[in-house]
N, C-alpha and C. Protein backbone atom coordinates (compact mmCIF):
# COMPACT_ATOMS: atom_id res chain seq x y z
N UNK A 1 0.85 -1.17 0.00
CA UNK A 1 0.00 0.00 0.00
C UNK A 1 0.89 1.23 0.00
N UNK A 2 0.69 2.25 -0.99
CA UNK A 2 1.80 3.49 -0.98
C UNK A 2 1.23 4.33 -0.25
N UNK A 3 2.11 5.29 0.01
CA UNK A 3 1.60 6.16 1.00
C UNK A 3 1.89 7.23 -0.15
N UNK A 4 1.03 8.51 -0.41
CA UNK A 4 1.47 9.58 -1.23
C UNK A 4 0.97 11.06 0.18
N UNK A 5 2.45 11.22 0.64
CA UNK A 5 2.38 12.13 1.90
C UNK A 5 2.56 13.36 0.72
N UNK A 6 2.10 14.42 1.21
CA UNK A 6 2.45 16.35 0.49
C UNK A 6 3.20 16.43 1.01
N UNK A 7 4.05 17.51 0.08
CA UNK A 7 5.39 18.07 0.68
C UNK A 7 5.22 18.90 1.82
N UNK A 8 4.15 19.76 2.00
CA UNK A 8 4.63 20.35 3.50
C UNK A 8 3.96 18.99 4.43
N UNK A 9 3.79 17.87 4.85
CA UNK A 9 3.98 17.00 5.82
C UNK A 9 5.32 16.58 5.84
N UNK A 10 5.59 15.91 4.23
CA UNK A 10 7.37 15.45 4.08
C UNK A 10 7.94 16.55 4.85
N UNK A 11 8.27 17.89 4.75
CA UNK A 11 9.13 18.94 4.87
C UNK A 11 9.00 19.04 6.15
N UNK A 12 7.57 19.16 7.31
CA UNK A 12 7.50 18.95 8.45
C UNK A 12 8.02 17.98 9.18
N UNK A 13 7.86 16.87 8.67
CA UNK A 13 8.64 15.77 9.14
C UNK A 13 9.95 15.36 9.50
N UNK A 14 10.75 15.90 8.03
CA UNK A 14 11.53 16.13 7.89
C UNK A 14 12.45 17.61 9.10
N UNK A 15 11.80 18.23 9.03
CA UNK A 15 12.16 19.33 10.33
C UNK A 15 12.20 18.61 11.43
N UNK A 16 11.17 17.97 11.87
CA UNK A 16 11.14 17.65 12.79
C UNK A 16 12.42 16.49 13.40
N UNK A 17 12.46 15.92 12.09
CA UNK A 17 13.63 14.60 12.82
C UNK A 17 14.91 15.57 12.53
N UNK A 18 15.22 16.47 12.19
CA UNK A 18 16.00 17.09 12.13
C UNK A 18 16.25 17.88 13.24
N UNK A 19 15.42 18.09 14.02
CA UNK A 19 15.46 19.20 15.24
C UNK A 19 15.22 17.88 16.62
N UNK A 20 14.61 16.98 16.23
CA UNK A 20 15.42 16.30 17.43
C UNK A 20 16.81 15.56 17.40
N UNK A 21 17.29 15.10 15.98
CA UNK A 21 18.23 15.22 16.14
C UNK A 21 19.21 16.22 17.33
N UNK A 22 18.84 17.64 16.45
CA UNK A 22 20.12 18.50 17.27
C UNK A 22 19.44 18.83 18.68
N UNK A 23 18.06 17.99 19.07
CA UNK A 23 17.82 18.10 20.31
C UNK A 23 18.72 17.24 21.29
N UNK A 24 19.08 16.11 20.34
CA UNK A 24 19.37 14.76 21.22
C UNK A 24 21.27 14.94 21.09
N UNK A 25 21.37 16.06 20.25
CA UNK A 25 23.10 16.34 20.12
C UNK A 25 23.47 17.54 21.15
N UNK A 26 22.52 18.11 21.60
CA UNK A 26 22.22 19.53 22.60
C UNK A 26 22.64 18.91 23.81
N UNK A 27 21.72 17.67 23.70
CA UNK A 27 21.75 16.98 25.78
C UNK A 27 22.85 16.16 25.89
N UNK A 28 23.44 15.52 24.38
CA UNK A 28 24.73 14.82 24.85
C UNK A 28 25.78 15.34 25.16
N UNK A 29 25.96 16.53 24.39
CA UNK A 29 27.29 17.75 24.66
C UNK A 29 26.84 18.50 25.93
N UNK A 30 25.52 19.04 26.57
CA UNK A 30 25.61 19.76 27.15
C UNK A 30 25.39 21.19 27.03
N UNK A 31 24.74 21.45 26.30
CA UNK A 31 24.27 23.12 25.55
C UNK A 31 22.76 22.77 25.82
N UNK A 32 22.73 23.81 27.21
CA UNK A 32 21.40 23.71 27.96
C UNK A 32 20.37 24.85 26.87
N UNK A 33 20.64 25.67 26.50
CA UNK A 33 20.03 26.48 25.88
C UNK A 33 19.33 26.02 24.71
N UNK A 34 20.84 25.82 23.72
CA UNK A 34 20.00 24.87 22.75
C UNK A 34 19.21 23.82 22.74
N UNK A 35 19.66 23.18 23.57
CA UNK A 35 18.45 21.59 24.24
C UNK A 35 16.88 22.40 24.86
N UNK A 36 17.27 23.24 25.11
CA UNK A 36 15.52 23.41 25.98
C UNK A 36 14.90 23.98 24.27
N UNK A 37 15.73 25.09 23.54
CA UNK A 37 15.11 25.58 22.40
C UNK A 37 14.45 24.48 21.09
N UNK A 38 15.52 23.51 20.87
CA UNK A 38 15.26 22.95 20.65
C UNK A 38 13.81 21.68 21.02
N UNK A 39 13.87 21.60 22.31
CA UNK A 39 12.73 20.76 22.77
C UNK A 39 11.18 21.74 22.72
N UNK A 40 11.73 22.79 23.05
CA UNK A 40 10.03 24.26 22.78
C UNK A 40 9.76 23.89 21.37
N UNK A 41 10.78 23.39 20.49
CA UNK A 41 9.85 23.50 18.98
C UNK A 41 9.70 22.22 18.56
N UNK A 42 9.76 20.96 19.31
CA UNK A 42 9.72 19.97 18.77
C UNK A 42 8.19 19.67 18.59
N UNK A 43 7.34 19.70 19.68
CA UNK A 43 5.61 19.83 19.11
C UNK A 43 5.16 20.84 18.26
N UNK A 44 5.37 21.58 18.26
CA UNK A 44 5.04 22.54 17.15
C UNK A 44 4.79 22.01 15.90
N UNK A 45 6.20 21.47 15.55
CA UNK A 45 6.67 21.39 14.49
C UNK A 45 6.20 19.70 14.21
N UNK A 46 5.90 18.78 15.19
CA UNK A 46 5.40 17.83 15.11
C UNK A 46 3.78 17.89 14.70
N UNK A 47 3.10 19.14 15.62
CA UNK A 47 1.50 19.71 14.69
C UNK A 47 1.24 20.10 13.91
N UNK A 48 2.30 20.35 13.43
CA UNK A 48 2.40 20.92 11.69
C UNK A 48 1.99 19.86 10.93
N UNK A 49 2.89 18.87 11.17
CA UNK A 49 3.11 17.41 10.75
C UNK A 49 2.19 17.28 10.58
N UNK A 50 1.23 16.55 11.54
CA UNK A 50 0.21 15.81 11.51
C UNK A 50 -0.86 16.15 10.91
N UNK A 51 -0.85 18.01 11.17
CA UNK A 51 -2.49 18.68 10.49
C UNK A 51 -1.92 18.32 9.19
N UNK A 52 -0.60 18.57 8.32
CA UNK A 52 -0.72 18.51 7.00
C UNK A 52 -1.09 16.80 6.40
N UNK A 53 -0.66 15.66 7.67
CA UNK A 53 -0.85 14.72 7.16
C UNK A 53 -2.41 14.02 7.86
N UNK A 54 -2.95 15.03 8.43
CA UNK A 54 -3.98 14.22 8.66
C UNK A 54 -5.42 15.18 7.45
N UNK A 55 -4.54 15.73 6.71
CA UNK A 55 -5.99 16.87 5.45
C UNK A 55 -5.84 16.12 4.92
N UNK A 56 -4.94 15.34 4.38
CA UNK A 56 -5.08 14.13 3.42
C UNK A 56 -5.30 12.75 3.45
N UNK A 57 -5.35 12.46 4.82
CA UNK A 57 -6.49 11.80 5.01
C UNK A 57 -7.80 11.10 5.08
N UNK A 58 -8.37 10.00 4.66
CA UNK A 58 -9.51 9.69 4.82
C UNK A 58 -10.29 8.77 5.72
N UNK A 59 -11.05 9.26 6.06
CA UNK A 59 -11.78 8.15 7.16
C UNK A 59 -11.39 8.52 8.88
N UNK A 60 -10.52 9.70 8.61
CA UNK A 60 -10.26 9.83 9.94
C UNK A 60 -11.00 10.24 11.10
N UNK A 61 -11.52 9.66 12.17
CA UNK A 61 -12.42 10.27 13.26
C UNK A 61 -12.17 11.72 13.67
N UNK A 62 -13.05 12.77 13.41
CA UNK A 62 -12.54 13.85 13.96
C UNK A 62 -12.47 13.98 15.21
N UNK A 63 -12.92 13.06 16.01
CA UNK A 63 -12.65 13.48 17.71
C UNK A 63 -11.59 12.87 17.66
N UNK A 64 -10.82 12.06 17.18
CA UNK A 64 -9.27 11.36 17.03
C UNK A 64 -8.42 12.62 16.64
N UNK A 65 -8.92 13.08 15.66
CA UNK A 65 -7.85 14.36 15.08
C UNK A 65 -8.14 15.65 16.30
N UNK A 66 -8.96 15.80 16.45
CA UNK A 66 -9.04 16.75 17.38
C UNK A 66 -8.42 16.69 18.80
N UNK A 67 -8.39 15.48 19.56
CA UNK A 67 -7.76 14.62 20.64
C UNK A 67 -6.48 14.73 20.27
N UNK A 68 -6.10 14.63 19.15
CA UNK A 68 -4.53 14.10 19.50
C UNK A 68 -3.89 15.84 19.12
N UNK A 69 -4.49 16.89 18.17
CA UNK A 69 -4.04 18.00 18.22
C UNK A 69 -3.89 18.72 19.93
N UNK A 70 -5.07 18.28 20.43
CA UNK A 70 -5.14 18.83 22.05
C UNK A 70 -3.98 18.15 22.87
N UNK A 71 -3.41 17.06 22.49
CA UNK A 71 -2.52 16.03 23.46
C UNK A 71 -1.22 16.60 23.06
N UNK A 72 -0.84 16.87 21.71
CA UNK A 72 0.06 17.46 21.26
C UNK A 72 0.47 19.07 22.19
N UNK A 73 -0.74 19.79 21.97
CA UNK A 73 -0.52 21.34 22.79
C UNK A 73 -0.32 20.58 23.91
N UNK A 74 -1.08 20.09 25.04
CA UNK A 74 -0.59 19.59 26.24
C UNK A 74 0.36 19.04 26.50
N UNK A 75 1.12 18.27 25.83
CA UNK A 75 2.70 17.97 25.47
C UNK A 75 3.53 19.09 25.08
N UNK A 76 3.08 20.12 24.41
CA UNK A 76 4.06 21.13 24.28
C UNK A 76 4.23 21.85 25.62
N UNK A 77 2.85 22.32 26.04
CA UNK A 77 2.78 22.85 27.22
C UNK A 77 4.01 22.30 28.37
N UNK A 78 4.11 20.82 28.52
CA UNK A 78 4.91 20.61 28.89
C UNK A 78 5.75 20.51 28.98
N UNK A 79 6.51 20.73 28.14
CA UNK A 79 7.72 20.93 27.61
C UNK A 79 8.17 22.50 27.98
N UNK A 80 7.03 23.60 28.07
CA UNK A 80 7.52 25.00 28.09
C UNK A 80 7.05 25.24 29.50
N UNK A 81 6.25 24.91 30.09
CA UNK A 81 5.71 25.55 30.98
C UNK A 81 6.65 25.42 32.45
N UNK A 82 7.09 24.56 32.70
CA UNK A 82 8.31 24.10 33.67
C UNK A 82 9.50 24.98 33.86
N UNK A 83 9.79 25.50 32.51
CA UNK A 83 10.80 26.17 32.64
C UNK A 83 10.39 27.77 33.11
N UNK A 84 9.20 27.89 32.80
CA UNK A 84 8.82 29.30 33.28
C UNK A 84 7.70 29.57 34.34
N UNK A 85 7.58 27.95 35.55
CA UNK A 85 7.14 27.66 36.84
C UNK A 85 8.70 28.04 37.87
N UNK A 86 8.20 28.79 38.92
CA UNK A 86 9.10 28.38 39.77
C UNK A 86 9.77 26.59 40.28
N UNK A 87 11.08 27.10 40.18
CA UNK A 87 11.33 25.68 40.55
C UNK A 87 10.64 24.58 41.90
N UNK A 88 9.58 25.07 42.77
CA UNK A 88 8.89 24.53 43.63
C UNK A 88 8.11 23.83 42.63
N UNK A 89 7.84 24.26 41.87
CA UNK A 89 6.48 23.39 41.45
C UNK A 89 6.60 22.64 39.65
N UNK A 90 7.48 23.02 39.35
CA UNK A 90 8.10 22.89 38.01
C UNK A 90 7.56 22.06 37.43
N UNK A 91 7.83 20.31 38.55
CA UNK A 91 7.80 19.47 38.22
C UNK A 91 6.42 18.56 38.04
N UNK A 92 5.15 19.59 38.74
CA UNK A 92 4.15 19.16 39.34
C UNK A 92 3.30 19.92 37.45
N UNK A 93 3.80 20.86 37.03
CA UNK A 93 3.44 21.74 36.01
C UNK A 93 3.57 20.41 34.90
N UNK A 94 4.90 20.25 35.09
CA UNK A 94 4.86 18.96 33.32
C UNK A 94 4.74 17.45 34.01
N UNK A 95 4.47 17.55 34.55
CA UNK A 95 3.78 16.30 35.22
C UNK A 95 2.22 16.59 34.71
N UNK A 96 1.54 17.13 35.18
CA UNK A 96 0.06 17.79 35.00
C UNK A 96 0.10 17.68 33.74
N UNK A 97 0.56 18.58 32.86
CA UNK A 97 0.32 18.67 31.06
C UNK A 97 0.65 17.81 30.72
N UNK A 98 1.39 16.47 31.16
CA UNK A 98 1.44 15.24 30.44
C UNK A 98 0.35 14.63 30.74
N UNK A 99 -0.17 14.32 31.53
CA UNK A 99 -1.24 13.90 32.02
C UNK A 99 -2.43 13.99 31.32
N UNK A 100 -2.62 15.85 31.10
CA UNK A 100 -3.52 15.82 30.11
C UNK A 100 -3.97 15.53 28.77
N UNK A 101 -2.38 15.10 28.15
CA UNK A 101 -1.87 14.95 27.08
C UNK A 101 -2.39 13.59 26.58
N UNK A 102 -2.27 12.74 28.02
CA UNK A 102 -1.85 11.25 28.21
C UNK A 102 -4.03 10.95 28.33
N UNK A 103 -5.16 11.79 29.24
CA UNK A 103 -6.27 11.89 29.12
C UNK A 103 -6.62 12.21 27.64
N UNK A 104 -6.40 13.05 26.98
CA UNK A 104 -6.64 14.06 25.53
C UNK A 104 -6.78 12.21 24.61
N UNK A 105 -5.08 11.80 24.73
CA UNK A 105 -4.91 10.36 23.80
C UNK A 105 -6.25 9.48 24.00
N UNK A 106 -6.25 9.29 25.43
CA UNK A 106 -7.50 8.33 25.89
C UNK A 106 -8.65 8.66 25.40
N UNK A 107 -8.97 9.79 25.40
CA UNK A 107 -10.80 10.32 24.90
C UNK A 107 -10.48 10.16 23.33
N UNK A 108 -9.53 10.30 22.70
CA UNK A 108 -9.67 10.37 21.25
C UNK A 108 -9.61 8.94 21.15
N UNK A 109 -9.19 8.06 21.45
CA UNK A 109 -9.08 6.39 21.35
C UNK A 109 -10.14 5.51 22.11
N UNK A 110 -11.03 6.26 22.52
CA UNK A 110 -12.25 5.35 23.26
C UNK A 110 -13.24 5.15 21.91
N UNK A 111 -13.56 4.24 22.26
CA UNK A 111 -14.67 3.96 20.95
C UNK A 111 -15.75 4.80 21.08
N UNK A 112 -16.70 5.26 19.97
CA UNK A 112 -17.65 6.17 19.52
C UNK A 112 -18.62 6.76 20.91
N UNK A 113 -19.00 4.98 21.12
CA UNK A 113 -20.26 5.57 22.24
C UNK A 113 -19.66 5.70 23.41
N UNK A 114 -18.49 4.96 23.68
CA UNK A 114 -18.44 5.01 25.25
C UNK A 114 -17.57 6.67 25.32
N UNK A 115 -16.70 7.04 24.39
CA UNK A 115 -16.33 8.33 24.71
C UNK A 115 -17.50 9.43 24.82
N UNK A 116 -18.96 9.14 24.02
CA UNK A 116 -20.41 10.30 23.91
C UNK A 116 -20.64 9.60 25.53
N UNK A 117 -20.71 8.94 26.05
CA UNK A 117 -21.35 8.70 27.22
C UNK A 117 -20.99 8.72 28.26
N UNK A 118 -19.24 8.70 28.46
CA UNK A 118 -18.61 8.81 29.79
C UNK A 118 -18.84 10.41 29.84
N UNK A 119 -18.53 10.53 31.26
CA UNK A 119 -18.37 11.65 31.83
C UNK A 119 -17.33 11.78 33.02
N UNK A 120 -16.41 13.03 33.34
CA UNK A 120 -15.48 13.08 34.45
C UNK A 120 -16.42 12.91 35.59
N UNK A 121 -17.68 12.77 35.83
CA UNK A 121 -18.27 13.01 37.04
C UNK A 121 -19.14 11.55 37.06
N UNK A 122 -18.39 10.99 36.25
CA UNK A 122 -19.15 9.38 36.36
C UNK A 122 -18.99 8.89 37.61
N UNK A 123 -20.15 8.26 37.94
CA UNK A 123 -19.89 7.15 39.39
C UNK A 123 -19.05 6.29 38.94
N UNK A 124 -18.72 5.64 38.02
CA UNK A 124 -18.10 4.43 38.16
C UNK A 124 -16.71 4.62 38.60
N UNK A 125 -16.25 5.80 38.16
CA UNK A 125 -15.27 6.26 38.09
C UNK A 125 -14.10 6.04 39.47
N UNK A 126 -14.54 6.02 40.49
CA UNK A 126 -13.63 5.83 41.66
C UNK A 126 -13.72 3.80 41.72
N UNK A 127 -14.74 3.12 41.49
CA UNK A 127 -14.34 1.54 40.91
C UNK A 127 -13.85 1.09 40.17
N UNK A 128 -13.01 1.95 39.19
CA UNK A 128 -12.08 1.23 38.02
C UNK A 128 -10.97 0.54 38.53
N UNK A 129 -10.59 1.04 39.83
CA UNK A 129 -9.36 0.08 40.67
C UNK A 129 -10.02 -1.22 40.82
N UNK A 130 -10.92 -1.09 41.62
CA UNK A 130 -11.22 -2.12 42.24
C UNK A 130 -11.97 -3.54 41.09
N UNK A 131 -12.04 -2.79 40.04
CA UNK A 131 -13.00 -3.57 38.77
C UNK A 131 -11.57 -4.05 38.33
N UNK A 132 -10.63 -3.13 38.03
CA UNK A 132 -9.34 -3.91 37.55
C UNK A 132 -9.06 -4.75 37.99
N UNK A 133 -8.83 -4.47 39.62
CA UNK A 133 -8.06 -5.81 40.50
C UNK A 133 -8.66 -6.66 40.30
N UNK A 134 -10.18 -6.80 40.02
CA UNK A 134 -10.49 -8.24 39.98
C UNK A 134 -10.63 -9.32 38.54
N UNK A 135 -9.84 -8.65 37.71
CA UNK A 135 -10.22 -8.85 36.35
C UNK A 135 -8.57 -9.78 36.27
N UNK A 136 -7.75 -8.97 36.72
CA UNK A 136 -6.74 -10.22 36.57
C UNK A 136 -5.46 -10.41 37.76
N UNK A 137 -5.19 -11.71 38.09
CA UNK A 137 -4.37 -11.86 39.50
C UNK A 137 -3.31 -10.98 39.40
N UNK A 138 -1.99 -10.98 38.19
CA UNK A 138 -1.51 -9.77 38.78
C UNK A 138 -1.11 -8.59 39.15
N UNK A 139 -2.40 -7.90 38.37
CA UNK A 139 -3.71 -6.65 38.52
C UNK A 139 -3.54 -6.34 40.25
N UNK A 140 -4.31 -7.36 40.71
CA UNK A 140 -4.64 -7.84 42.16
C UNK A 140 -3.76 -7.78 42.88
N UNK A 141 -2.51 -8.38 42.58
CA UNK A 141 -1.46 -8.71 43.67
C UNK A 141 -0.66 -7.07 43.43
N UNK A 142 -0.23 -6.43 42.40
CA UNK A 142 -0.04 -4.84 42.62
C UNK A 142 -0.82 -4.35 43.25
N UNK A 143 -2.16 -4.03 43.15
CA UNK A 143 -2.70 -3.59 43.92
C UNK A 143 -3.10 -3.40 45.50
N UNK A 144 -2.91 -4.57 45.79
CA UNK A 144 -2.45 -5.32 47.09
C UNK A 144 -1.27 -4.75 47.37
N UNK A 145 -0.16 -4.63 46.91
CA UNK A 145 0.56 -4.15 47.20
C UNK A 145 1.19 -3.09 47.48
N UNK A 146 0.23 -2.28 47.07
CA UNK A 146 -0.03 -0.79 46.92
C UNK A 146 -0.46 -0.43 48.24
N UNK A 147 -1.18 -1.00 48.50
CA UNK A 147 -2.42 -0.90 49.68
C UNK A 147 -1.90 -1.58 50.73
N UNK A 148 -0.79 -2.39 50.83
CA UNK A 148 -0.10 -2.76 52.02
C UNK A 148 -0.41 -4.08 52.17
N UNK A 149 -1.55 -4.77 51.51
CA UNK A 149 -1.96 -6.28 51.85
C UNK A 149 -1.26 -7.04 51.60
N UNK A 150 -1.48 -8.17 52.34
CA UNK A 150 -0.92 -9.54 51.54
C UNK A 150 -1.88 -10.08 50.55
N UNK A 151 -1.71 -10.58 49.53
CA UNK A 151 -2.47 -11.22 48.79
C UNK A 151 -3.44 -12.38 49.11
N UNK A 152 -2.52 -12.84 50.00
CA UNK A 152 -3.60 -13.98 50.49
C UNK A 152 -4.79 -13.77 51.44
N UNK A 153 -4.43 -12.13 52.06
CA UNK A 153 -5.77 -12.04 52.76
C UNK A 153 -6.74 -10.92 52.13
N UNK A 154 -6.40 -10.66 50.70
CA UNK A 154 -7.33 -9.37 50.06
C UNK A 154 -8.80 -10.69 49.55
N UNK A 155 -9.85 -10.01 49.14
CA UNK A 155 -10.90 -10.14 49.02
C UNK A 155 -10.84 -10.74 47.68
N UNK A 156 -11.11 -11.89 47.39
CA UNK A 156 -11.30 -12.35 45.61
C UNK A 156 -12.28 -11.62 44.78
């Protein structure tokens, strides 16, 4: 099956492995400046990418394209926002925007109805531990372990 990508996706793409390249040549030498500059434009330039290769596209879910453009900014976010948090909380900042990045992926990859029908304020929502643990043993035995139990005396 060929793929016929447009030149501004090729050319984006192309930027892009090009700039992590000299992202990943920044952190081995040690040129803090260029490594952070470099890492501020690596989503960018990765959303470029994708919008040019996802117009040519067919069949694509727009809550998929829309999800993963939002996961992308929340990944950039993270990438910039840390550096311009005080260092108390820096870490709590791109921790957070990955997160959302890492939620954004999930809602665009849930299937049709269950993404129209969940909600953040779902009840089920605080039993997904406990629905996990019991779905497979060693699901269960992490979890247990988490929680301080022994396995042999948690609840089947």
């Amino acid at each position: 099956m060929a793929s016929h990508w447009s030149l501004p996706a090729t050319r984006a793409l192309t930027a892009y492995l090009m700039l992590a390249v000299a992202n990943l040549v920044a952190i081995a030498v040690g040129a803090s400046l260029l490594s952070n500059w470099t890492q501020w434009l690596l989503m960018p330039i990765l959303t470029i990418a994708f919008v040019a290769l996802a117009r040519g596209a067919t069949g694509l879910d727009p809550r998929l394209r829309t999800a993963t453009l939002a996961a992308l900014g929340f990944s950039w976010l993270g990438d910039l926002l840390p550096h311009l948090a005080p260092d108390s909380v820096a870490f709590l900042v791109m921790v957070g925007c990955f997160l959302l990045a890492q939620v954004a992926y999930i809602v665009g990859f849930l299937p049709t109805g269950v993404a129209a029908s969940w909600s953040p304020r779902d009840p089920s929502l605080p039993c997904m531990p406990w629905c996990s643990s019991r779905s497979s043993p060693p699901a269960r035995a992490a979890l247990d372990r988490c929680w301080g139990r022994s396995s042999s005396t948690a609840s089947p």
